[in-house]
C-alpha atoms as a PDB file:
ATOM      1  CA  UNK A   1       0.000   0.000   0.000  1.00  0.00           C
ATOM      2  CA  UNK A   2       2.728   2.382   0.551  1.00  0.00           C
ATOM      3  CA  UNK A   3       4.466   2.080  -2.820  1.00  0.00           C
ATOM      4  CA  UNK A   4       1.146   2.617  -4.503  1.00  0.00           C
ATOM      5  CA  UNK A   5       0.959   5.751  -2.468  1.00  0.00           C
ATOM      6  CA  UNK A   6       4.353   6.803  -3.605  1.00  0.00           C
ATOM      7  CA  UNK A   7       3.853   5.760  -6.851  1.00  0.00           C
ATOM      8  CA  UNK A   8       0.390   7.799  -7.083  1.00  0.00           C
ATOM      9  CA  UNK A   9       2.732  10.956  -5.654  1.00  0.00           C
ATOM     10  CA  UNK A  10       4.969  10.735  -8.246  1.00  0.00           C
ATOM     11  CA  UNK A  11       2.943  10.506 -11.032  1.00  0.00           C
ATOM     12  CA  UNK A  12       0.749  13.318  -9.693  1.00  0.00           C
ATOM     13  CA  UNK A  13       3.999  15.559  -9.580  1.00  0.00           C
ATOM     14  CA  UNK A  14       4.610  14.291 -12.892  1.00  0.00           C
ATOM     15  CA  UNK A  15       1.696  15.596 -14.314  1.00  0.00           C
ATOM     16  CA  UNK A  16       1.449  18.778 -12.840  1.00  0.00           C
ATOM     17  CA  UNK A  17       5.132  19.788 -13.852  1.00  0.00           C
ATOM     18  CA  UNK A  18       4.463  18.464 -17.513  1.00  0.00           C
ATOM     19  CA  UNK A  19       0.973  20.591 -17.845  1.00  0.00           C
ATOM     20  CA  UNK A  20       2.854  23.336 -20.267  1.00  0.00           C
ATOM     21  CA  UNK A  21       3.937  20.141 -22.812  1.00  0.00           C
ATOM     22  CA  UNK A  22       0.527  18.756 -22.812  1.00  0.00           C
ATOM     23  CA  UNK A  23      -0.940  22.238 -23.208  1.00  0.00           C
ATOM     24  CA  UNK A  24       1.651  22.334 -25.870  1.00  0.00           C
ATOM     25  CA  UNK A  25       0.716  18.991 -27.562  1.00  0.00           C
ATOM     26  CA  UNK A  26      -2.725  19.361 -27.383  1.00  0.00           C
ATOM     27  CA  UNK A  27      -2.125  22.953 -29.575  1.00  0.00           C
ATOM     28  CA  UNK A  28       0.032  20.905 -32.272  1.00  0.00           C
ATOM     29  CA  UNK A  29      -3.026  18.220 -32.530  1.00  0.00           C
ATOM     30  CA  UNK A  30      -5.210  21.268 -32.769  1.00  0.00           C
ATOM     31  CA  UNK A  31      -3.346  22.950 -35.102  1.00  0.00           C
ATOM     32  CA  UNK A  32      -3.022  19.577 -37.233  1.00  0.00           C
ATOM     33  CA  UNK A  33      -6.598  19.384 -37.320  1.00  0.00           C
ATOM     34  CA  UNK A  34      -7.300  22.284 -38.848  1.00  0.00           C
ATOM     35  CA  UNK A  35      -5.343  21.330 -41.460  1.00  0.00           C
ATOM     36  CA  UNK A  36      -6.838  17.948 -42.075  1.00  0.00           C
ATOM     37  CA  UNK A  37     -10.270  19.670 -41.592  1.00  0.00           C
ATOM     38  CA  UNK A  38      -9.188  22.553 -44.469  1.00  0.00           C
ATOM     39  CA  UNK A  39      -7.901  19.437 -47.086  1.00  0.00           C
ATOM     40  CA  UNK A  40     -11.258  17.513 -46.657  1.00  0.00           C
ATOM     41  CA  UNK A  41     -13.083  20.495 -47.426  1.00  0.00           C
ATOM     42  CA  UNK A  42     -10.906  21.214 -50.540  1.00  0.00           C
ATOM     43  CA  UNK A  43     -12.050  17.627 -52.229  1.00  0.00           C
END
């Protein structure tokens, strides 16, 4: 029980220090989107 606590800790601080990359990600899969959403509408 305590490693899963530890292990839960450390994933948690994982994810809060990594919010600017996702934020970042999720902006390229937005941006990649678009595009794919601009080409379908061009056939």
């Amino acid at each position: 029980m305590k490693t899963l606590t530890i292990l839960m800790a450390l994933t948690g601080l994982l994810v809060l220090g990594g919010c600017n990359t996702v934020k970042g990600v999720g902006q390229d899969l937005q941006k990649a989107g678009e595009k794919i959403e601009d080409a379908a509408k061009k056939k």
